[in-house]
N, C-alpha and C. Protein backbone atom coordinates (compact mmCIF):
# COMPACT_ATOMS: atom_id res chain seq x y z
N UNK A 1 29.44 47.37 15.16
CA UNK A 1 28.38 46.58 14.52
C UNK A 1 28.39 46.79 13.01
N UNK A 2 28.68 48.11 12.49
CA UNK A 2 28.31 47.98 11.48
C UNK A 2 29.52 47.82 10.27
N UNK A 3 31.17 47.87 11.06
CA UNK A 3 31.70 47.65 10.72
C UNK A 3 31.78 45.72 10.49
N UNK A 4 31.39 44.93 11.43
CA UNK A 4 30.94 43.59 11.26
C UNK A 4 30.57 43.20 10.28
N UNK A 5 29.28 44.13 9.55
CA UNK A 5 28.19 43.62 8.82
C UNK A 5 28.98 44.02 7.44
N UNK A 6 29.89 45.25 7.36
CA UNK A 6 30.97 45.19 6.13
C UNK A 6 31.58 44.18 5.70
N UNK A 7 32.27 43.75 6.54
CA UNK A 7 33.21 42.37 6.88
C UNK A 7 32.60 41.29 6.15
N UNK A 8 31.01 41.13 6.97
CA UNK A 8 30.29 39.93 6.82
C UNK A 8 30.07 40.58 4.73
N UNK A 9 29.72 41.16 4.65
CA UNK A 9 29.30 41.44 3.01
C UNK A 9 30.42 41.29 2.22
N UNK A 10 31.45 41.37 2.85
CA UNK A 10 33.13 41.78 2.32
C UNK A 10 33.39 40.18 1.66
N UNK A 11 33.15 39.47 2.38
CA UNK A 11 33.49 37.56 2.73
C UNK A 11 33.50 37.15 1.39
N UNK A 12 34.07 36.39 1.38
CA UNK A 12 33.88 35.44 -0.17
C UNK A 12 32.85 34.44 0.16
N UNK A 13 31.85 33.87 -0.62
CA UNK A 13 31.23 33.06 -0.46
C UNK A 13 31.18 31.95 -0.42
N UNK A 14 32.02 31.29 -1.01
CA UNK A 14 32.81 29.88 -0.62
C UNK A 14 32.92 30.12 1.32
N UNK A 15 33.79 31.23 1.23
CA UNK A 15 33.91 30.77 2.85
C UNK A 15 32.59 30.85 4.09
N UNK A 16 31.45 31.84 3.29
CA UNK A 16 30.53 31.78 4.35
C UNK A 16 29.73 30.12 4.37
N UNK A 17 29.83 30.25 2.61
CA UNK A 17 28.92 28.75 2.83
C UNK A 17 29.84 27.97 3.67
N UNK A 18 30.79 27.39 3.79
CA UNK A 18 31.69 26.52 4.48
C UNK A 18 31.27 26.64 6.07
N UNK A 19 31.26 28.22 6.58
CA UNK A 19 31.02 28.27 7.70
C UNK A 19 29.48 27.73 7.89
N UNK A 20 28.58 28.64 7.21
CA UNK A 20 27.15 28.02 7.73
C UNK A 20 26.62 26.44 7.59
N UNK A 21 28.10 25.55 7.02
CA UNK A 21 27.42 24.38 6.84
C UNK A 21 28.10 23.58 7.77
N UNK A 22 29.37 24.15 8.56
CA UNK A 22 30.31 23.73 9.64
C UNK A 22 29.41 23.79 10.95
N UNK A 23 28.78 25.25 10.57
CA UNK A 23 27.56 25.52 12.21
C UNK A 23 26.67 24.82 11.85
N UNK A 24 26.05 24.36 10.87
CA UNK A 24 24.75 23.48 10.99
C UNK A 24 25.30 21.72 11.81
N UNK A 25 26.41 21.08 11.00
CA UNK A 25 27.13 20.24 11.15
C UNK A 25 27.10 19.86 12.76
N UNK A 26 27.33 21.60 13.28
CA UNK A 26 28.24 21.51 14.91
C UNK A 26 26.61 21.35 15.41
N UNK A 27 25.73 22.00 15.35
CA UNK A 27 24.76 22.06 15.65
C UNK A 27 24.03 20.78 15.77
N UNK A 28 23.98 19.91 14.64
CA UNK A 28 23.43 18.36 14.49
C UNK A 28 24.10 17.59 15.53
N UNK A 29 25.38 17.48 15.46
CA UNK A 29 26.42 17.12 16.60
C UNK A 29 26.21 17.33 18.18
N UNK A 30 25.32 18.67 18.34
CA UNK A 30 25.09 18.71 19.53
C UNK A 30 23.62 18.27 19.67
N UNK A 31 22.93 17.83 18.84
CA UNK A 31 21.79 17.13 18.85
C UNK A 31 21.11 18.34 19.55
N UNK A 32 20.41 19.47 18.94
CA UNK A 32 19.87 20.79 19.20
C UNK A 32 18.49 20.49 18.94
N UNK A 33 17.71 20.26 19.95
CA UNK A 33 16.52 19.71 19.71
C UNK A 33 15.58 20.51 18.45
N UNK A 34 16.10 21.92 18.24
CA UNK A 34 14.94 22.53 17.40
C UNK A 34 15.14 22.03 16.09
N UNK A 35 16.63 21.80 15.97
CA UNK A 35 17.13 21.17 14.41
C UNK A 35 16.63 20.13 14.31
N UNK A 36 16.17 18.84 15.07
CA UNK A 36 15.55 17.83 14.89
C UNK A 36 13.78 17.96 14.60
N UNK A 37 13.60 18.78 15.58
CA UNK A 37 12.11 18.72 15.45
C UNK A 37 11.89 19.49 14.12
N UNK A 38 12.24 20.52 13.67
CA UNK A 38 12.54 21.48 12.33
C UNK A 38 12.51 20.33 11.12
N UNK A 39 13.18 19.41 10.68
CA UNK A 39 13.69 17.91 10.33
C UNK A 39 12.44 17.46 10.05
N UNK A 40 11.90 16.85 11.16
CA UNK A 40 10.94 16.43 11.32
C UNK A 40 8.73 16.78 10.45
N UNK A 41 9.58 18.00 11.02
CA UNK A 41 8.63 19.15 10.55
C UNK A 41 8.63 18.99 9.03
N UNK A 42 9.97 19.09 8.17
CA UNK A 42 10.09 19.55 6.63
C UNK A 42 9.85 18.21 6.21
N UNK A 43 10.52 17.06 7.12
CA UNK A 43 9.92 15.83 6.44
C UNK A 43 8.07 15.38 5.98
N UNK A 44 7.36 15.76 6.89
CA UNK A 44 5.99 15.23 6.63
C UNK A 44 6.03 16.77 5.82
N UNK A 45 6.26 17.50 5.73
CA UNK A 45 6.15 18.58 4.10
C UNK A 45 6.44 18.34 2.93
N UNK A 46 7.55 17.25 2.97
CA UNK A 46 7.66 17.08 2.13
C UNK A 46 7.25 15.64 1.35
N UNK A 47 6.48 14.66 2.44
CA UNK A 47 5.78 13.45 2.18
C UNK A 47 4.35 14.10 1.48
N UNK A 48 4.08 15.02 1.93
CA UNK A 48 2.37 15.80 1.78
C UNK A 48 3.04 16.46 0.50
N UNK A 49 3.64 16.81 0.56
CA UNK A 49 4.18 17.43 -1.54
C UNK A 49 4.08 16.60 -2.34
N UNK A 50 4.84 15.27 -1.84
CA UNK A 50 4.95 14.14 -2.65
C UNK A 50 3.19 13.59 -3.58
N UNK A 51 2.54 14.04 -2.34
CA UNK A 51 1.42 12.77 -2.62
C UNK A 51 1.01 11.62 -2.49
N UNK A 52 -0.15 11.55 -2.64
CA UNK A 52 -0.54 9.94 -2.25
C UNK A 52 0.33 8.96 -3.06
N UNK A 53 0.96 7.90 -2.69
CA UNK A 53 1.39 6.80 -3.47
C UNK A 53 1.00 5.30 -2.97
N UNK A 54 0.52 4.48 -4.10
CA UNK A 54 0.10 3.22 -4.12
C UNK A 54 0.81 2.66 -2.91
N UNK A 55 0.62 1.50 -2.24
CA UNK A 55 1.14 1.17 -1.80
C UNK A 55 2.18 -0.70 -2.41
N UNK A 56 3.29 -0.77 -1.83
CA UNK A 56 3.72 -1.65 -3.03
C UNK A 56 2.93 -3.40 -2.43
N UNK A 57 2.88 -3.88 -3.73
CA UNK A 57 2.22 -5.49 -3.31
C UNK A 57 2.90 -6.22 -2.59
N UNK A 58 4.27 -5.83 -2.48
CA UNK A 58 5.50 -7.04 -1.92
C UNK A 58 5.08 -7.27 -0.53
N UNK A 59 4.80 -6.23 -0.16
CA UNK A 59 4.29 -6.25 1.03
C UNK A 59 2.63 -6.39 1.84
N UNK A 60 2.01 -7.31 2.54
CA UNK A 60 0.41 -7.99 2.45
C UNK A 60 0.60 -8.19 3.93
N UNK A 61 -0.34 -8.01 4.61
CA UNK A 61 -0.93 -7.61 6.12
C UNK A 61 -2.25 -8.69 5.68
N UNK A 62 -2.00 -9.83 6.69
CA UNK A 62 -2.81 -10.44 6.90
C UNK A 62 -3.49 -10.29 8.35
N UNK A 63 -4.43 -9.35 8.86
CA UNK A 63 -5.04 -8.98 9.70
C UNK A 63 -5.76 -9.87 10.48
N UNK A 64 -5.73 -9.62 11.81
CA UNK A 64 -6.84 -10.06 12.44
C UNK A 64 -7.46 -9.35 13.05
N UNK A 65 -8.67 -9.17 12.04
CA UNK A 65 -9.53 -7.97 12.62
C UNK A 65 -11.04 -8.26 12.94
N UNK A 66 -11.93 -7.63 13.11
CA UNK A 66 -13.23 -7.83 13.71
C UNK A 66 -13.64 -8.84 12.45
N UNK A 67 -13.85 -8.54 11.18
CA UNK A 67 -14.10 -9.61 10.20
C UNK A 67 -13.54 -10.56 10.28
N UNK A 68 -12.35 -11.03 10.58
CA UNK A 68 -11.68 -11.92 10.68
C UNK A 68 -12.20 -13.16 12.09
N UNK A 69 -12.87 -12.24 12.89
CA UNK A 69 -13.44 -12.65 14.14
C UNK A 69 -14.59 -13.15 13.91
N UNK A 70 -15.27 -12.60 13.08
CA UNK A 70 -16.68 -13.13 12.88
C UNK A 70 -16.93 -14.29 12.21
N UNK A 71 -15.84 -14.28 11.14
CA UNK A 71 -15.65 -15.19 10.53
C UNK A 71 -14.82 -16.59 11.13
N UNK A 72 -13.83 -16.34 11.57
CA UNK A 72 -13.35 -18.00 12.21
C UNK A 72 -13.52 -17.72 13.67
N UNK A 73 -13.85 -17.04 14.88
CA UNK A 73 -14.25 -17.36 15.97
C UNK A 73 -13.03 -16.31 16.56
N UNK A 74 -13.48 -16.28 17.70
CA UNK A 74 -12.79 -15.23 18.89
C UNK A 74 -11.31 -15.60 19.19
N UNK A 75 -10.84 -14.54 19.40
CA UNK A 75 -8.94 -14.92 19.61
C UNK A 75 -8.92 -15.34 21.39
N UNK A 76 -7.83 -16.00 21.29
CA UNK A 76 -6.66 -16.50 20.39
C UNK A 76 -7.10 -17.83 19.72
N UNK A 77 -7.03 -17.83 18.35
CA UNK A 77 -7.52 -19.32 17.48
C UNK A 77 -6.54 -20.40 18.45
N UNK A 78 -7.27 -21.49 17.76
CA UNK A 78 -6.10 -22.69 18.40
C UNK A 78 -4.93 -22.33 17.03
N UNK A 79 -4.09 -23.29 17.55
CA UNK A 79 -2.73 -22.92 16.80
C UNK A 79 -3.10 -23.58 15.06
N UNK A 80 -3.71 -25.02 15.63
CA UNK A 80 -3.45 -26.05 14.39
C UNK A 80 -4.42 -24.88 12.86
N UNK A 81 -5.35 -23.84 13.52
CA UNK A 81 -5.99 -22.77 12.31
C UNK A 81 -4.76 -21.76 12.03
N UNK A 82 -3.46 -21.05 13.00
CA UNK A 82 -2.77 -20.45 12.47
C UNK A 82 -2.05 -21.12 11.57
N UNK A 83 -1.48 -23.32 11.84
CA UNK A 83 -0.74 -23.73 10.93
C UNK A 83 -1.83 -23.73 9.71
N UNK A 84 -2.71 -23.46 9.46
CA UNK A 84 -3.76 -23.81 8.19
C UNK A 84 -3.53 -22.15 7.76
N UNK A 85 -3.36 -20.80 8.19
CA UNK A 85 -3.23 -19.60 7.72
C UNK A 85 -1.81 -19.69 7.12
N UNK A 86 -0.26 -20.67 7.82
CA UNK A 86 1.02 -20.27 6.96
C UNK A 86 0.42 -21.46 5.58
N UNK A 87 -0.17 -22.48 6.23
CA UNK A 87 -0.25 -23.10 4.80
C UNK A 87 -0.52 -22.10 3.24
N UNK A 88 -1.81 -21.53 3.70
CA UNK A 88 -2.15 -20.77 2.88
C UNK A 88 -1.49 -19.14 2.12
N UNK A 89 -0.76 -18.93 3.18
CA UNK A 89 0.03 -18.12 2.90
C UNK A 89 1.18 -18.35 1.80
N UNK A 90 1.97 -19.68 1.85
CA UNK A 90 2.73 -20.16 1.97
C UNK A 90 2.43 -20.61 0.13
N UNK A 91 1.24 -21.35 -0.33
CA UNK A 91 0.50 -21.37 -1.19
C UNK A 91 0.46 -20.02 -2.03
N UNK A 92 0.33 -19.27 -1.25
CA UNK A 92 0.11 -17.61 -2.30
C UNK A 92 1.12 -17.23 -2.54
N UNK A 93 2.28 -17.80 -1.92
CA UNK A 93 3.65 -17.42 -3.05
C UNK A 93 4.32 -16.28 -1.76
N UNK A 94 4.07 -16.42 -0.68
CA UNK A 94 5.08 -15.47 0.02
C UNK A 94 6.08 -15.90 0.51
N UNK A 95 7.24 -14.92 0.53
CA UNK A 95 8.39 -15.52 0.95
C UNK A 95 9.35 -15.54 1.85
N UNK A 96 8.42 -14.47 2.96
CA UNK A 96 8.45 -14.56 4.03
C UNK A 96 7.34 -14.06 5.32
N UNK A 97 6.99 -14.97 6.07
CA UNK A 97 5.68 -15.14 7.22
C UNK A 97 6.24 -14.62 8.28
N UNK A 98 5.86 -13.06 8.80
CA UNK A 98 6.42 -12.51 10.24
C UNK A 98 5.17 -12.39 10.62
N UNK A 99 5.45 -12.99 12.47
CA UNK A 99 4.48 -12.80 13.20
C UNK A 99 4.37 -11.65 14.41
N UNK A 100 3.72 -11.10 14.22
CA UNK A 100 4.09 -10.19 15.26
C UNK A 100 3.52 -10.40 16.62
N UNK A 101 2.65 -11.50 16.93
CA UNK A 101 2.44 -12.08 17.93
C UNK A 101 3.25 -13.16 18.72
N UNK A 102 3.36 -13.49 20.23
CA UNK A 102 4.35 -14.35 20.17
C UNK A 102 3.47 -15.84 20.82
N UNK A 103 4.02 -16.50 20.55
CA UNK A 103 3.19 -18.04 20.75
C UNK A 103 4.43 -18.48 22.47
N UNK A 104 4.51 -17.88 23.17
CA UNK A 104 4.85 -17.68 24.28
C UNK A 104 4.49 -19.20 25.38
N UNK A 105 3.35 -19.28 25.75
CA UNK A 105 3.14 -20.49 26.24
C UNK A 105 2.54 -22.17 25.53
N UNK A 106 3.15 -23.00 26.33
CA UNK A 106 2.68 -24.31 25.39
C UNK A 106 1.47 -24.50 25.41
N UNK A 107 0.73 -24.64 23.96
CA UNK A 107 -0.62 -25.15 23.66
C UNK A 107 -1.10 -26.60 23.77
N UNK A 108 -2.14 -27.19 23.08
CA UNK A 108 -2.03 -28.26 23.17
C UNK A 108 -1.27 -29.39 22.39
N UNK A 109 -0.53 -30.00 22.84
CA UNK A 109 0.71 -30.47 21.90
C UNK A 109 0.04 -30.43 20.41
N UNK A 110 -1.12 -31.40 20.25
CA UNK A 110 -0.97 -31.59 18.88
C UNK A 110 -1.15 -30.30 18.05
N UNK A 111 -1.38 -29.03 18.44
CA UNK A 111 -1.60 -27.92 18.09
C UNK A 111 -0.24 -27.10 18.01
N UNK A 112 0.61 -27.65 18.44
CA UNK A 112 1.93 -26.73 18.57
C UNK A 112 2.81 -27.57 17.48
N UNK A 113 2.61 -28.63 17.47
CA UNK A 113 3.02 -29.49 16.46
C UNK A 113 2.86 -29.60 15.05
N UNK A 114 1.04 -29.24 15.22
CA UNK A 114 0.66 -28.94 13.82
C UNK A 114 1.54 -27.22 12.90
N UNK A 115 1.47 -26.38 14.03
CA UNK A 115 1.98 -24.95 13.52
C UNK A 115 3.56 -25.60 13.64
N UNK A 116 4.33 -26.04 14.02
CA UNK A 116 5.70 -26.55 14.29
C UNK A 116 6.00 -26.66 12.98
N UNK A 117 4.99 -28.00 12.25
CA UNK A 117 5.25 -28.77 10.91
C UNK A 117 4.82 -28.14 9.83
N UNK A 118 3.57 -26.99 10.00
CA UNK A 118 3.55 -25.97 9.04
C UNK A 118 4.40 -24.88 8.70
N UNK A 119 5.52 -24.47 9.87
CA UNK A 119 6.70 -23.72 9.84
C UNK A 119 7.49 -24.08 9.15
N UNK A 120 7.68 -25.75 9.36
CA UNK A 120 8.98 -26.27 8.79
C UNK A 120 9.09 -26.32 7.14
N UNK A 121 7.53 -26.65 7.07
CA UNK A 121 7.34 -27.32 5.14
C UNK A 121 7.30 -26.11 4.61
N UNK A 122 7.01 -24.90 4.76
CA UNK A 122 6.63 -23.78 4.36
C UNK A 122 8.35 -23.31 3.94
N UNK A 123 7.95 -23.20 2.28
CA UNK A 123 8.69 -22.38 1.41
C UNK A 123 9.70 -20.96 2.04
N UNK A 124 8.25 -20.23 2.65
CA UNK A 124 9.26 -19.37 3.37
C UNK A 124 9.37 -19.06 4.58
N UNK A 125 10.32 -17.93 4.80
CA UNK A 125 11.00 -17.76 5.58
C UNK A 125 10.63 -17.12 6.60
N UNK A 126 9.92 -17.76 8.26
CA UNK A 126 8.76 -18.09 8.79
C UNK A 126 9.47 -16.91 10.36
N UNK A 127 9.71 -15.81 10.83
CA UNK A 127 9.69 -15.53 11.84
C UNK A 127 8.47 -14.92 12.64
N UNK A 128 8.85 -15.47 14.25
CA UNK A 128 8.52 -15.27 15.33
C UNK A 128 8.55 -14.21 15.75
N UNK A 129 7.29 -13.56 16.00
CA UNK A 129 7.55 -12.59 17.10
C UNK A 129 7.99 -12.73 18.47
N UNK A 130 8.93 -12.13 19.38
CA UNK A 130 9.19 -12.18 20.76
C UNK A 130 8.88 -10.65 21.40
N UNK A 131 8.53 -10.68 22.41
CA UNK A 131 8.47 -9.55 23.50
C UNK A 131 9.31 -9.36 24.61
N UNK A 132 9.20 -8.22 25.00
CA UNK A 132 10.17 -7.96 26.70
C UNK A 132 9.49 -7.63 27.72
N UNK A 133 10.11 -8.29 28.94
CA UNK A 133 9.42 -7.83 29.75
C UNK A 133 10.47 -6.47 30.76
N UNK A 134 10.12 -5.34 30.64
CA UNK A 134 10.85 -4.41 30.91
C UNK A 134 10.91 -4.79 32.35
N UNK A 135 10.41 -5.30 33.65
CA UNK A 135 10.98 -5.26 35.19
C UNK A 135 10.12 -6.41 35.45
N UNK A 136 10.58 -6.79 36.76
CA UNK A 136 10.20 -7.41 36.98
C UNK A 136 9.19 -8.01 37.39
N UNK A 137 8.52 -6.74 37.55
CA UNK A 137 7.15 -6.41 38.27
C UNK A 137 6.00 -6.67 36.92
N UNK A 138 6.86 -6.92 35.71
CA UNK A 138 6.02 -6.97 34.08
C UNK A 138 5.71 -9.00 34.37
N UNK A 139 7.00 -9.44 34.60
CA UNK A 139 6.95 -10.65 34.26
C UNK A 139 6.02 -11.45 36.14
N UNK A 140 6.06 -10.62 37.10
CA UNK A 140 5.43 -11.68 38.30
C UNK A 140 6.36 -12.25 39.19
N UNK A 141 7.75 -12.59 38.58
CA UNK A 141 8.54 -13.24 39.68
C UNK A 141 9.91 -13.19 39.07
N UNK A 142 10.66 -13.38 39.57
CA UNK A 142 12.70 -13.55 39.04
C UNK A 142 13.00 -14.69 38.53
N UNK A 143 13.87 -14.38 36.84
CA UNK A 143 14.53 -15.68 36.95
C UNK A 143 15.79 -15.83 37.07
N UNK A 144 16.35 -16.70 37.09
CA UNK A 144 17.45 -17.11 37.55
C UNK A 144 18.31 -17.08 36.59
N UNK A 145 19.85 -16.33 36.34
CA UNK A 145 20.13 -15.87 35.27
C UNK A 145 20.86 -17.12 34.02
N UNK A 146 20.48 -18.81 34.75
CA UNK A 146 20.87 -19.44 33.51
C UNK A 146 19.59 -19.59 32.55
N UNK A 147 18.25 -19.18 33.34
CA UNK A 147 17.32 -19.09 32.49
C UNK A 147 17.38 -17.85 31.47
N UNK A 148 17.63 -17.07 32.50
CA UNK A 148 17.89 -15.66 30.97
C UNK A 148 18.95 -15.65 29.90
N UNK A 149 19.73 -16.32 30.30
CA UNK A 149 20.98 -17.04 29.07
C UNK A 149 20.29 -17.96 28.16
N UNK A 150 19.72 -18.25 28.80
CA UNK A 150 18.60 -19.72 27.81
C UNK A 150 17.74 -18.82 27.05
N UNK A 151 16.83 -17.74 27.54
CA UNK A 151 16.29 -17.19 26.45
C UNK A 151 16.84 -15.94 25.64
N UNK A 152 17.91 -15.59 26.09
CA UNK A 152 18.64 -14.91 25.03
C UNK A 152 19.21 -15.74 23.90
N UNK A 153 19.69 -16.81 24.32
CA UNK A 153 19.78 -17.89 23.03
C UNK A 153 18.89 -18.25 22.22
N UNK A 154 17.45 -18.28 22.69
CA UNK A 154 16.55 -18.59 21.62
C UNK A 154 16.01 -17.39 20.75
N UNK A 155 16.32 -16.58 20.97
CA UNK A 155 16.36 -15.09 20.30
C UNK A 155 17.42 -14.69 19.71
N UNK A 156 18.40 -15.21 19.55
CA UNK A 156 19.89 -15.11 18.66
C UNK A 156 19.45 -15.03 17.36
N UNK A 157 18.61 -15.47 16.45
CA UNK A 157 18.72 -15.24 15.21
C UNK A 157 18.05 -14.18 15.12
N UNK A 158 17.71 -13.09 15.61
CA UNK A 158 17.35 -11.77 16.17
C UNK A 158 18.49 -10.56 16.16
N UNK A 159 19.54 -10.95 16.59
CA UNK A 159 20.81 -10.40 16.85
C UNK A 159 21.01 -9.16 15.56
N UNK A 160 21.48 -8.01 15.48
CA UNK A 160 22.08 -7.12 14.37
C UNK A 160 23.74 -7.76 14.70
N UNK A 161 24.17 -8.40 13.35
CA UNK A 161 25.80 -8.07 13.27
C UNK A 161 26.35 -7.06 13.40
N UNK A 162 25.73 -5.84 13.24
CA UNK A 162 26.89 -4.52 13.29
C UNK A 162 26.00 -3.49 13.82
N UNK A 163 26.41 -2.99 14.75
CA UNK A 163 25.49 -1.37 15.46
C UNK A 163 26.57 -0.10 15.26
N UNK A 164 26.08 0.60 14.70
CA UNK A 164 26.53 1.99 14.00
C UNK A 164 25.88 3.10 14.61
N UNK A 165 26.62 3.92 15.71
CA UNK A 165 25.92 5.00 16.16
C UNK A 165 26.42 6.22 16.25
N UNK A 166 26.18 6.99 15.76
CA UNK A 166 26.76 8.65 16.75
C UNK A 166 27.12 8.85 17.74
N UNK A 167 26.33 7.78 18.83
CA UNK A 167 26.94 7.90 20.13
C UNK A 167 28.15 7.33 20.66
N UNK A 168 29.23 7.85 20.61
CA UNK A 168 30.63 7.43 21.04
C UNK A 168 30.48 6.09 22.21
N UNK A 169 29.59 6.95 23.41
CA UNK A 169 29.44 5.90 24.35
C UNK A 169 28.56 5.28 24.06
N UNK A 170 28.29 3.71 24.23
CA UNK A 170 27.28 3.03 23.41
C UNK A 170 26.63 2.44 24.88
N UNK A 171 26.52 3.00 26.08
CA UNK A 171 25.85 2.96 26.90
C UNK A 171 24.68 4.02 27.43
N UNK A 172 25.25 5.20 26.65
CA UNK A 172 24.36 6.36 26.82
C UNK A 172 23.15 6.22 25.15
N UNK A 173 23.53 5.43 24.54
CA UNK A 173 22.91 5.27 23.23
C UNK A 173 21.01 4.46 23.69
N UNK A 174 20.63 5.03 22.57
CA UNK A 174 18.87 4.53 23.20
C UNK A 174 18.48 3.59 23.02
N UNK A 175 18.68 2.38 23.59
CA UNK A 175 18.28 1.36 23.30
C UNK A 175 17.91 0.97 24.24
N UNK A 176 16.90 -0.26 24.00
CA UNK A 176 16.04 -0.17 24.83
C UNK A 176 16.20 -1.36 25.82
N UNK A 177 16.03 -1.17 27.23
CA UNK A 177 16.70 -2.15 28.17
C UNK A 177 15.22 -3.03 29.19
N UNK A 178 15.70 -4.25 29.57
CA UNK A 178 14.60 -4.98 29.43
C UNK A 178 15.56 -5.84 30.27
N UNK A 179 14.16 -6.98 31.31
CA UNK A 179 14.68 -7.05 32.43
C UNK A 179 14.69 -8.78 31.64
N UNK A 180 14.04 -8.65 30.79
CA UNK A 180 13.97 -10.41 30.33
C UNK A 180 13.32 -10.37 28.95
N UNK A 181 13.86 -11.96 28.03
CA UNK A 181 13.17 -12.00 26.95
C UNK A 181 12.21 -12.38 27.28
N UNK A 182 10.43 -12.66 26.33
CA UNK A 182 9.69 -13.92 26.49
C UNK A 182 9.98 -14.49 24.97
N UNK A 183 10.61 -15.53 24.63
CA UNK A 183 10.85 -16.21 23.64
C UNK A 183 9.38 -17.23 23.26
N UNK A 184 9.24 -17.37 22.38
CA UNK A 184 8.26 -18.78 21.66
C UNK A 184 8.58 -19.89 22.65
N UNK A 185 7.62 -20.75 22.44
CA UNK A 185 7.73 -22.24 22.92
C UNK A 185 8.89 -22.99 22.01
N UNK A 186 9.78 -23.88 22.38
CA UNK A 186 11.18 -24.09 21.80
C UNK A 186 10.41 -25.03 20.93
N UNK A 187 9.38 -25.69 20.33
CA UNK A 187 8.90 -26.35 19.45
C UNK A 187 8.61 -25.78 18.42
N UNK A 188 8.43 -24.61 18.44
CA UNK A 188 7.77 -23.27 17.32
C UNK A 188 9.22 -22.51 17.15
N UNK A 189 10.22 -22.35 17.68
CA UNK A 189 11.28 -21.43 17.81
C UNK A 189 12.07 -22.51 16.76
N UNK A 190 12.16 -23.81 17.18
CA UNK A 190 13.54 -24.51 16.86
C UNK A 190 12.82 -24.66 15.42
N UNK A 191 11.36 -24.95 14.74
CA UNK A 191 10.90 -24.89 13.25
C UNK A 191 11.30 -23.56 12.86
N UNK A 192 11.09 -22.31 13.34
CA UNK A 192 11.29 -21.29 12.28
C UNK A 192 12.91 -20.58 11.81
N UNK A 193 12.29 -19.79 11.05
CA UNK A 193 13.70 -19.33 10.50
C UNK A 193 14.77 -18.37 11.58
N UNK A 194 13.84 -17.68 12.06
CA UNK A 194 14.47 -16.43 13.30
C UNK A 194 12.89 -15.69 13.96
N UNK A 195 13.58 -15.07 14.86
CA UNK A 195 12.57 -14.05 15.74
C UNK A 195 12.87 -12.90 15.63
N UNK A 196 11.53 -12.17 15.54
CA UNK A 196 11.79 -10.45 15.83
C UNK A 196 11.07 -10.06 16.98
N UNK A 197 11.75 -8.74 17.91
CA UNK A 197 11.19 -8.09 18.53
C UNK A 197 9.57 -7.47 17.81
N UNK A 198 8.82 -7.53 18.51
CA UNK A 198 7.62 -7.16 18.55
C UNK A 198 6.75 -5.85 19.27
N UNK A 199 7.17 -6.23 21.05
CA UNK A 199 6.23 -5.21 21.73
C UNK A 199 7.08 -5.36 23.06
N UNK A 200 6.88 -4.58 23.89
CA UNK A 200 7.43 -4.80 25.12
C UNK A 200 5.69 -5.73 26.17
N UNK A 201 6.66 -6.04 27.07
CA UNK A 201 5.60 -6.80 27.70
C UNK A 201 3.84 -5.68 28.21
N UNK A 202 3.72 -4.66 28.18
CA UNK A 202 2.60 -4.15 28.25
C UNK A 202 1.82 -4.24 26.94
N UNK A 203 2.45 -4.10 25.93
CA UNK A 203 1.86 -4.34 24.96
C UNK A 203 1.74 -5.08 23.97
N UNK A 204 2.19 -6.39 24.10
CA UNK A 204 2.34 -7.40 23.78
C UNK A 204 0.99 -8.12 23.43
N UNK A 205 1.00 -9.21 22.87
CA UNK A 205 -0.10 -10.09 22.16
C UNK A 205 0.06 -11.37 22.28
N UNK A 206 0.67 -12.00 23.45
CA UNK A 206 1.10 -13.47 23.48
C UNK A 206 -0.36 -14.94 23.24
N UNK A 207 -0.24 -15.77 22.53
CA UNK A 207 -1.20 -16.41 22.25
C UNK A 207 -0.36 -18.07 22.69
């Protein structure tokens, strides 16, 4: 032992650092849960060092919250008041409208039409929220898999071009698996720019 600890004092330091940054390396590699949670840990230490910071304007949360309720009436609005919210949005100079709700079933035409034609005229760049329904037991009944080809197509402008992972096998990788899309009504889908994932079907917000 204590001939070890000679050795270890003996070392040049170039080579220990090399080693202790080869074992941290091997260590990350084996995804060592304490090194992550540790990570984790120094990160909000070091957000709380940082301090409070402004938050930036580029970014505006148009809420629907209890004021918002009192004021134009109980959810879900009809649609033709959400096409009167991108108008206005749209007006204030933003330059792009994400919804994180999904407009899932057909309304009353002229209401799907009106938000359709407020998607289209609108300056910017207008996505859809979509949800999943993780089994089948989420969605009520089976569909038939040229329907699930049909709504994976309307969720294509959704798609990442390139997935970059650590995980060699990209089947053991965490992503998240889902027994079906629920896409927008194809009148609201085919006006906007693209769709984003949102919520899985338990927690979802479909209007």
């Amino acid at each position: 032992m204590t001939r070890a600890l000679r050795s270890l004092a003996s070392a040049n330091p170039v080579t220990l650092t090399l080693a202790a940054v080869l074992l941290v390396f091997a260590l990350f590699a084996l995804r060592v849960p304490i090194l992550e949670l540790t990570e984790l840990k120094t990160y909000d230490l070091r957000v709380r060092a940082r301090g409070a910071r402004q938050p930036s304007p580029a970014v505006v949360m148009a809420v629907i919250d209890e004021r918002s309720l009192d004021a134009e009436g109980r959810w879900p609005w009809p649609r033709s008041k959400v096409a009167a919210l991108v108008d206005a949005l749209s007006r204030d100079g933003a330059r792009v409208i994400a919804f994180d709700v999904a407009f899932a079933e057909p309304a009353a035409p002229e209401d799907d039409l009106a938000l359709a034609a407020a998607i289209e005229r609108s300056p910017a760049r207008v996505v859809l929220g979509y949800f999943l329904h993780g089994r089948v037991d989420d969605l009520g009944y089976r569909l038939d898999p040229a329907e699930i080809e049909r709504r994976i197509g309307r969720i294509s402008g959704s798609r990442y071009p390139i997935i970059r992972s650590r995980e060699p096998d990209l089947r053991r990788a965490p992503f998240i698996k889902a027994y079906a899309q629920q896409p927008n009504v194809d009148v609201l889908t085919e006006a906007a720019s693209s769709s984003g994932y949102c919520a899985s079907s338990s927690r979802s917000r479909p209007i």
